[in-house]
C-alpha atoms as a PDB file:
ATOM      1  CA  UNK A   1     102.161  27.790  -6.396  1.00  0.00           C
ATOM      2  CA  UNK A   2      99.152  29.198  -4.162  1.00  0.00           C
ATOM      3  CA  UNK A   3      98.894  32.077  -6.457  1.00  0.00           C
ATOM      4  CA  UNK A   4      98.083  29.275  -9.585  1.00  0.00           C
ATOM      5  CA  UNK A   5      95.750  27.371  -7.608  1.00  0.00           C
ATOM      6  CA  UNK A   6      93.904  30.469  -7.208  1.00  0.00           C
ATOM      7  CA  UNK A   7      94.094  31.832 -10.380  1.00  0.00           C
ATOM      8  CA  UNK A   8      92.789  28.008 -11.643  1.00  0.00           C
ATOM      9  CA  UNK A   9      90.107  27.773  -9.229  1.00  0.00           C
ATOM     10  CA  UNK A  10      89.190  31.583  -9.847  1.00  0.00           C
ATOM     11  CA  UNK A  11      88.788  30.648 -14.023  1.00  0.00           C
ATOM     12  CA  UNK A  12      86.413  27.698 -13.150  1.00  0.00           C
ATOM     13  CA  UNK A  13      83.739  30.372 -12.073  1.00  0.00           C
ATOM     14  CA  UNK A  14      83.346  31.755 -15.392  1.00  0.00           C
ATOM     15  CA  UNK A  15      83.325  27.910 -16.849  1.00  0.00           C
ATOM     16  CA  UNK A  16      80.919  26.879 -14.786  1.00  0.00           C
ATOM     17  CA  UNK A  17      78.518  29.778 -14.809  1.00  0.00           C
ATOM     18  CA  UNK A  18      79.136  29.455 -19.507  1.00  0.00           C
ATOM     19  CA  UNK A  19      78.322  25.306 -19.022  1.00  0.00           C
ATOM     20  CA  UNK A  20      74.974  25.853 -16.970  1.00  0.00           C
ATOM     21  CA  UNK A  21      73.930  28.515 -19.376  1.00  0.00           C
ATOM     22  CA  UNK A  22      74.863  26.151 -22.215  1.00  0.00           C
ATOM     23  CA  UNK A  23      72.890  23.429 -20.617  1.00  0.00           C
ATOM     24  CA  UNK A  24      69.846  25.041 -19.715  1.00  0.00           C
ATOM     25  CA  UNK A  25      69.467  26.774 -23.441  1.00  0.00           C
ATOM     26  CA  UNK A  26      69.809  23.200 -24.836  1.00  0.00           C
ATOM     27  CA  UNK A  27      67.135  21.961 -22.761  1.00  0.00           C
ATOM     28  CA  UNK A  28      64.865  24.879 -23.168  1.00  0.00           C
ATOM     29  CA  UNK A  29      65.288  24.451 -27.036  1.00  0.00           C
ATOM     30  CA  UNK A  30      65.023  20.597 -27.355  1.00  0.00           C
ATOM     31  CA  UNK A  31      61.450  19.608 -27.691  1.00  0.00           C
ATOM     32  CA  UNK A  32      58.958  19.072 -24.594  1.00  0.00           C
ATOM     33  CA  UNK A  33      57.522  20.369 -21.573  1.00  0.00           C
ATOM     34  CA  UNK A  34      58.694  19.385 -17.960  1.00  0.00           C
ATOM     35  CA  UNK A  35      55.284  20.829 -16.996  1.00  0.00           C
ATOM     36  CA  UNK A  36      53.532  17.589 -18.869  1.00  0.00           C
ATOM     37  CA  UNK A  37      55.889  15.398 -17.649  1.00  0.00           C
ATOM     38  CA  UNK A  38      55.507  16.347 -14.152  1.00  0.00           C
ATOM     39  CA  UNK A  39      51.263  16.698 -14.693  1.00  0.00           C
ATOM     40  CA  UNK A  40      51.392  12.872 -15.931  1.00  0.00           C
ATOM     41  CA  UNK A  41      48.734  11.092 -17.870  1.00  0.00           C
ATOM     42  CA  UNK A  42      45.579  12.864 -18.087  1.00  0.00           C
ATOM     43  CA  UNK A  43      45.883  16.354 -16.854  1.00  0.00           C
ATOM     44  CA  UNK A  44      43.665  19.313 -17.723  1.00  0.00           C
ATOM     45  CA  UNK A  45      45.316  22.233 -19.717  1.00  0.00           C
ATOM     46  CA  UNK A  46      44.205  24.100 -16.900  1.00  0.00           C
ATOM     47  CA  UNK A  47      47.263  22.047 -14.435  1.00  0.00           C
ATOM     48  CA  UNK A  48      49.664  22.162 -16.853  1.00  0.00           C
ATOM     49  CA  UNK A  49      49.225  26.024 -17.178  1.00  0.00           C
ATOM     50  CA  UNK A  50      49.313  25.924 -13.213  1.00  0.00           C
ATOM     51  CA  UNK A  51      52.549  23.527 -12.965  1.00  0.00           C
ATOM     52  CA  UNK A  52      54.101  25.969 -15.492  1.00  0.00           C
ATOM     53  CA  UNK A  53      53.852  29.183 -13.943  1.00  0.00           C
ATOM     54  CA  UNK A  54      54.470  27.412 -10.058  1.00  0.00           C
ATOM     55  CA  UNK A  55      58.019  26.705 -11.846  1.00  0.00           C
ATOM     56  CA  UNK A  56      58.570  29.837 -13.918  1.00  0.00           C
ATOM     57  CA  UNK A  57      58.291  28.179 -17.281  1.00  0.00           C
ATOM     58  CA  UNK A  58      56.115  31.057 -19.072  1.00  0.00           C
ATOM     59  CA  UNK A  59      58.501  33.631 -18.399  1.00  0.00           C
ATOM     60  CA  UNK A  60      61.657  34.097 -20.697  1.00  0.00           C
ATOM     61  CA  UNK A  61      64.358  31.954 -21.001  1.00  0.00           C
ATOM     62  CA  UNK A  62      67.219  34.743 -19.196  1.00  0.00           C
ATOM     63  CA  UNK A  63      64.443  35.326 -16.510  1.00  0.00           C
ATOM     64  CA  UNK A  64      64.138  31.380 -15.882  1.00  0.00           C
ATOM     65  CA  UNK A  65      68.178  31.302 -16.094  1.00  0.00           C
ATOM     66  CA  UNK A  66      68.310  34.315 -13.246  1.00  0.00           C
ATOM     67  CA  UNK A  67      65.520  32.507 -10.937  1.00  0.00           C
ATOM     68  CA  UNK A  68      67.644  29.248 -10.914  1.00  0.00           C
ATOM     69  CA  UNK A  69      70.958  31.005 -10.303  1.00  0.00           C
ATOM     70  CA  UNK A  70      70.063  32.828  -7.689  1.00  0.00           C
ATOM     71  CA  UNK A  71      68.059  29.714  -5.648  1.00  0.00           C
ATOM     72  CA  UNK A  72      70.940  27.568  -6.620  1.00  0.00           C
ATOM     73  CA  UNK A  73      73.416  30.098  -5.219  1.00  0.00           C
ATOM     74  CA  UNK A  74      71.129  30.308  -1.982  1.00  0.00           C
ATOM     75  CA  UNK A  75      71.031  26.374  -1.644  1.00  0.00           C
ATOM     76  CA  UNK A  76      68.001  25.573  -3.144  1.00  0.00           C
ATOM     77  CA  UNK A  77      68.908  23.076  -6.338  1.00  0.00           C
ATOM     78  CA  UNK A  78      64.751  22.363  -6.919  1.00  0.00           C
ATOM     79  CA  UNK A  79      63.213  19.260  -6.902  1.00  0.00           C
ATOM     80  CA  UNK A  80      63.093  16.295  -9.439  1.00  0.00           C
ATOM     81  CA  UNK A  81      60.682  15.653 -12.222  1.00  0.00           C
ATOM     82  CA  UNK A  82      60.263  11.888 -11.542  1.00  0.00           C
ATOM     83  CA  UNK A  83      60.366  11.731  -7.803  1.00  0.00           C
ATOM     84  CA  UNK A  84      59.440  15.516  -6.781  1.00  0.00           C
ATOM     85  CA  UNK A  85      62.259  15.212  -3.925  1.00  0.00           C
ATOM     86  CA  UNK A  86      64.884  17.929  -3.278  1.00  0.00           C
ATOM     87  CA  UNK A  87      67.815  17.329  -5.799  1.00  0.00           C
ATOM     88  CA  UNK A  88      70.239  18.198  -3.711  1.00  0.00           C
ATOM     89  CA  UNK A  89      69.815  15.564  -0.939  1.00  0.00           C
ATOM     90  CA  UNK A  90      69.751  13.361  -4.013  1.00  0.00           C
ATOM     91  CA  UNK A  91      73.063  14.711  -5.568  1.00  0.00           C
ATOM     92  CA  UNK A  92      74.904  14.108  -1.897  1.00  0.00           C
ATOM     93  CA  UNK A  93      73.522  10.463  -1.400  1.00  0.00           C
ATOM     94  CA  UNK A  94      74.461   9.557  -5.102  1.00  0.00           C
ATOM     95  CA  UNK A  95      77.927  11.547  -4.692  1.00  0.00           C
ATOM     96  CA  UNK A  96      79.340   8.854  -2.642  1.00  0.00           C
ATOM     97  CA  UNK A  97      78.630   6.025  -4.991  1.00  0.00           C
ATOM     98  CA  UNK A  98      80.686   7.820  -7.368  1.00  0.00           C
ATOM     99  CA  UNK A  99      83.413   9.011  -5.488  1.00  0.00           C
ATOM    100  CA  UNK A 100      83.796   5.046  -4.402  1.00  0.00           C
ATOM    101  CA  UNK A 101      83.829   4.006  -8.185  1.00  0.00           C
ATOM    102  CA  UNK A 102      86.227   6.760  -9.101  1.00  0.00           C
ATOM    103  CA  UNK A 103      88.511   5.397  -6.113  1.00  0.00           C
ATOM    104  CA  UNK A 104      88.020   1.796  -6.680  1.00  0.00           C
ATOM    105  CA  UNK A 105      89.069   2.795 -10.612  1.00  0.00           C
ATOM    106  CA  UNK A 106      91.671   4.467 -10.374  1.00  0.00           C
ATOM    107  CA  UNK A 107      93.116   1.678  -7.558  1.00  0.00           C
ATOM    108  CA  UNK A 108      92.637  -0.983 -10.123  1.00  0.00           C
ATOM    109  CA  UNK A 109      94.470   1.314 -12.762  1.00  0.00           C
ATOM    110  CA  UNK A 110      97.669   2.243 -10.587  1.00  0.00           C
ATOM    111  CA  UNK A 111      97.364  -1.429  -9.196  1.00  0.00           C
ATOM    112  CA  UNK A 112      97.541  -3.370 -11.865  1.00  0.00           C
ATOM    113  CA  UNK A 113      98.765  -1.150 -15.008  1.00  0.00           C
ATOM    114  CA  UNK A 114     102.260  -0.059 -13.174  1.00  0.00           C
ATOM    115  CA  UNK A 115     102.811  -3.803 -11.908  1.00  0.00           C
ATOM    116  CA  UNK A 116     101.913  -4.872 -15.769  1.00  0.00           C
ATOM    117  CA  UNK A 117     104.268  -2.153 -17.160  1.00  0.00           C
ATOM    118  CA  UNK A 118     106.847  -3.140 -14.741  1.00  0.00           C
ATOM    119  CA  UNK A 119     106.648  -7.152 -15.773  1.00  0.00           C
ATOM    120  CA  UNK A 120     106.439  -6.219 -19.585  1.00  0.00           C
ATOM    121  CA  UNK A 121     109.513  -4.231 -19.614  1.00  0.00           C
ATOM    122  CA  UNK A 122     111.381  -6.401 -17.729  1.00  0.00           C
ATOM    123  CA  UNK A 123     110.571  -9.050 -19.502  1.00  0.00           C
ATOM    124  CA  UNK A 124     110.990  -7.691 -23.262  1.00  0.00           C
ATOM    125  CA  UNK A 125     110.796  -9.194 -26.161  1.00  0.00           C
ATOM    126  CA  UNK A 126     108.701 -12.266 -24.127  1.00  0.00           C
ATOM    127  CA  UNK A 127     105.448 -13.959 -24.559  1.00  0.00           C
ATOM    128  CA  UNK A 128     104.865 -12.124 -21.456  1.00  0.00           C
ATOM    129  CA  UNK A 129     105.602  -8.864 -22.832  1.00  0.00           C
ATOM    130  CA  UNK A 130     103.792  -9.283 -26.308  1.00  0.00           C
ATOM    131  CA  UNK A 131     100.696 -10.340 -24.299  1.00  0.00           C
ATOM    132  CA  UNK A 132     101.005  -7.433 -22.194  1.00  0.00           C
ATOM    133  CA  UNK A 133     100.883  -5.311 -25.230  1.00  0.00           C
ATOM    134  CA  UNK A 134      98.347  -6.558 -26.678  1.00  0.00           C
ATOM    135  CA  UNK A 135      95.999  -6.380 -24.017  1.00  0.00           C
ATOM    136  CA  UNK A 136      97.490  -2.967 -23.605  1.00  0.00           C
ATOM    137  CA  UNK A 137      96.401  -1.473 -27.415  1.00  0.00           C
ATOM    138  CA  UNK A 138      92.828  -3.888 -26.972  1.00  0.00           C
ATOM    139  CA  UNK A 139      92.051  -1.720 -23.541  1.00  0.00           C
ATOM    140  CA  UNK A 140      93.192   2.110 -25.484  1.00  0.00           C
ATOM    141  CA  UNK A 141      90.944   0.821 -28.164  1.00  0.00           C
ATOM    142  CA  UNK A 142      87.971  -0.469 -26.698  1.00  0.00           C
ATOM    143  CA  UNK A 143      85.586   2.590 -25.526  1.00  0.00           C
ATOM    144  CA  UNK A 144      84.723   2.301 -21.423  1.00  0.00           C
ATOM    145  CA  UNK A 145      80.942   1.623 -22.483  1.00  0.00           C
ATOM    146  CA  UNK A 146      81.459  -1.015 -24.680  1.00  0.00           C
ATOM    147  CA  UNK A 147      83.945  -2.866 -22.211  1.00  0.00           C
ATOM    148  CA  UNK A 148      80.999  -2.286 -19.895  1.00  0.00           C
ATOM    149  CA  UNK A 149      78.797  -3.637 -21.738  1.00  0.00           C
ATOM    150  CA  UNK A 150      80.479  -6.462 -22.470  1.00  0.00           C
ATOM    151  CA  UNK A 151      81.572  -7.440 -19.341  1.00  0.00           C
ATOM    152  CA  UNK A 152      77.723  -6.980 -17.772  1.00  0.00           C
ATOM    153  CA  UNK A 153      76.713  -9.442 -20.796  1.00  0.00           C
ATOM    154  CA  UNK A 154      79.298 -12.008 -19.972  1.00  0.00           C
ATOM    155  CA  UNK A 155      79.992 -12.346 -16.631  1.00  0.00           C
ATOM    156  CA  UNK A 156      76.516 -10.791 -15.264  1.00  0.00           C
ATOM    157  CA  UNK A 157      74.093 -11.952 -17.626  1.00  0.00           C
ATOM    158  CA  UNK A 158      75.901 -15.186 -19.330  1.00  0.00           C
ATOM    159  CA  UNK A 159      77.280 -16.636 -15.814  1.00  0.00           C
ATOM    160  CA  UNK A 160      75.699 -14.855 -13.290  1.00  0.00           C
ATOM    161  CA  UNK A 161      78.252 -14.261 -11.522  1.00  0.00           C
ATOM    162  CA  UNK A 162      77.678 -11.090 -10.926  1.00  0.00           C
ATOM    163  CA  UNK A 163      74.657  -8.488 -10.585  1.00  0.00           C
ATOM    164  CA  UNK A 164      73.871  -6.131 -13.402  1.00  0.00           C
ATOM    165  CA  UNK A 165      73.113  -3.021 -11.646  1.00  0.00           C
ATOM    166  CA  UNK A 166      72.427  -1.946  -8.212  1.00  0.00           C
ATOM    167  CA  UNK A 167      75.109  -0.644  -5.649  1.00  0.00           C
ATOM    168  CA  UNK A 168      76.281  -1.376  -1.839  1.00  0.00           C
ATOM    169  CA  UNK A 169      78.523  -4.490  -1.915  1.00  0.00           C
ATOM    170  CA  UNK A 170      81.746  -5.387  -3.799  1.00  0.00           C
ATOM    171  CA  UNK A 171      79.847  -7.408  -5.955  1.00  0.00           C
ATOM    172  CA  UNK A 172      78.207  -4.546  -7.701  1.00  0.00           C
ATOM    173  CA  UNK A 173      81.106  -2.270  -7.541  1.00  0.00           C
ATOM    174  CA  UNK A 174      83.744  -4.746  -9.304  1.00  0.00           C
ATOM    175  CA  UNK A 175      82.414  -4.901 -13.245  1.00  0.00           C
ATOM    176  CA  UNK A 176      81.761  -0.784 -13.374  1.00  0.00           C
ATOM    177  CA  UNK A 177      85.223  -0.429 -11.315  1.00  0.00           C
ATOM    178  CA  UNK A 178      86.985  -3.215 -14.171  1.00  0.00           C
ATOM    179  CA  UNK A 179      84.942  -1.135 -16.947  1.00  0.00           C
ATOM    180  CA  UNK A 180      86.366   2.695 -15.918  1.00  0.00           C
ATOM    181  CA  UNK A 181      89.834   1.071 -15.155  1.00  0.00           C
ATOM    182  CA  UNK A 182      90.790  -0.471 -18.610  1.00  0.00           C
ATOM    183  CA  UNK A 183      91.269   2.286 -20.704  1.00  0.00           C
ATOM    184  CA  UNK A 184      93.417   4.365 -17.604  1.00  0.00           C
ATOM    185  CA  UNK A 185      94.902   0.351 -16.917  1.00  0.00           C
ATOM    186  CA  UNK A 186      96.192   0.144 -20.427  1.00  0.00           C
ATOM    187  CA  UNK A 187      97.281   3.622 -20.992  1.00  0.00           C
ATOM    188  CA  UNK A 188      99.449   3.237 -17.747  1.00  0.00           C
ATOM    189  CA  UNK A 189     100.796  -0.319 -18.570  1.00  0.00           C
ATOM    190  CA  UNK A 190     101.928   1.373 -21.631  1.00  0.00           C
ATOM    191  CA  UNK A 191     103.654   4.459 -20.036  1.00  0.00           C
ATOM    192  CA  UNK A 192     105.499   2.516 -17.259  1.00  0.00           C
ATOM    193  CA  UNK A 193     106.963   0.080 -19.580  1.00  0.00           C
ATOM    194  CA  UNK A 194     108.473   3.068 -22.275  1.00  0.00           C
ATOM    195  CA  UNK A 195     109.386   5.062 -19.383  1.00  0.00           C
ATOM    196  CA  UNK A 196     111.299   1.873 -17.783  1.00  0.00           C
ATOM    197  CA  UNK A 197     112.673   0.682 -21.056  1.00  0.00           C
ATOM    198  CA  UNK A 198     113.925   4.449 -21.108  1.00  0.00           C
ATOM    199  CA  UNK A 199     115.340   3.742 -17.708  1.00  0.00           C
ATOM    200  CA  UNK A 200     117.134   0.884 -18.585  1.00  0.00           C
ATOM    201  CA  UNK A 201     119.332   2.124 -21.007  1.00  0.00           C
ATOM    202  CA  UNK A 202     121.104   4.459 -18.981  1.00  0.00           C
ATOM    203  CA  UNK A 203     124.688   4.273 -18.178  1.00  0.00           C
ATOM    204  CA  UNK A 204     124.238   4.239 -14.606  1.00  0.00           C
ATOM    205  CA  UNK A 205     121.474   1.253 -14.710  1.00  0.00           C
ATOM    206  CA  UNK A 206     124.736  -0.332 -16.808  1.00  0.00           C
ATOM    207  CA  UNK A 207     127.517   0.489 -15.016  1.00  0.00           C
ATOM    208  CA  UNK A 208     125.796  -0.729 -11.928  1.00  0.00           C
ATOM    209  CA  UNK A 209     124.985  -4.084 -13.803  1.00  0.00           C
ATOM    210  CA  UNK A 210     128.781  -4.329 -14.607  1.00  0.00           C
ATOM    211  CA  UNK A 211     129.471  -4.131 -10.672  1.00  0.00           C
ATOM    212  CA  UNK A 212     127.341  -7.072  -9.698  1.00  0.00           C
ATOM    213  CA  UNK A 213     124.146  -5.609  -8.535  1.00  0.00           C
ATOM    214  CA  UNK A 214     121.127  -7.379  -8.289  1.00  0.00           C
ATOM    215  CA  UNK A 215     118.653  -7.433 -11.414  1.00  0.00           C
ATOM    216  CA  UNK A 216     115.734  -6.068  -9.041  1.00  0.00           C
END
């Protein structure tokens, strides 16, 4: 098992190292020039000639690649366009917002879709299950942005209930958390209800029904 994990984690070097070359080569092909962007309105040609060789951008594209692997492998990620602060301080502080919204997600998923699964299978062939289905195929369906964007239209911008963006309370962590969780939420309710039906039908869930035991 350690030997796997190794070889997985030892495979991801080569991904990683293919994506950010990918990446880069798309942005240095798209149209536009960081330089202007970070000169703003009004600049000389004269500063955006100086901005551009401060950052490396008139050398070639596999010497600009090189530069930024090496000062990202020594810790140094640059600095942002907009705000001109480290981006690596800002990765961190952003990190944690995401890591909560992946947990609160995936809690809401498990939470909710097993429980679901549980009540539809037990309760086949019921209002209760057909509901459960429903809502089931409506959250595979449905793509995570467009639940989110209905949700922030309804209960954020229609009732107010809730804020539309922003982050540090519940409040702003519930509609993104509800928006990530449906399709995971449905796909589970789904799976635990097959895989109980499945369960179910066995001989030993009978024979142990023919011996008195209790339904739960």
């Amino acid at each position: 098992m350690g030997t796997y994990l190794v070889r997985r984690l030892l495979s991801l070097i080569p991904v990683v190292f293919g994506i950010s070359f990918i990446v880069l080569l798309v942005m240095h092909l798209i149209p536009g020039d960081p330089a202007v962007v970070i000169a703003g309105m009004g600049a000389t040609g004269e500063d955006i000639e100086t901005i551009r060789r401060q950052l490396g951008l008139d050398r070639p594209f596999l010497v600009q690649y090189v530069i930024w692997l090496r000062n990202v492998l020594a810790g140094d990620w640059g600095r942002s366009i907009v705000s001109r602060d480290p981006v690596l301080p800002l990765l961190v502080f952003r990190m944690q917002f995401t890591a909560l919204l992946a947990a609160a997600g995936i809690v809401l998923a498990v939470g909710v879709g097993v429980p679901l699964g549980i009540l539809a299978a037990t309760r086949r062939n019921t209002v209760l299950d057909y509901g459960t289905t429903i809502v089931a195929l409506l959250g595979i369906s449905m793509p995570i942005f467009w639940i989110g964007l209905l949700l922030q239209l309804y209960f954020a911008v229609r009732l107010g209930w809730l804020p539309t963006s922003g982050a540090g309370t519940w409040r702003h962590l519930l509609l993104p958390a509800v928006a990530i969780a449906g399709n995971s939420l449905a796909i589970l309710t789904r799976m635990t209800r097959a895989s109980l039906l499945e369960v179910l039908r066995q001989d030993y869930v009978r024979t142990a029904h023919s011996k008195g035991c209790a339904e739960h």
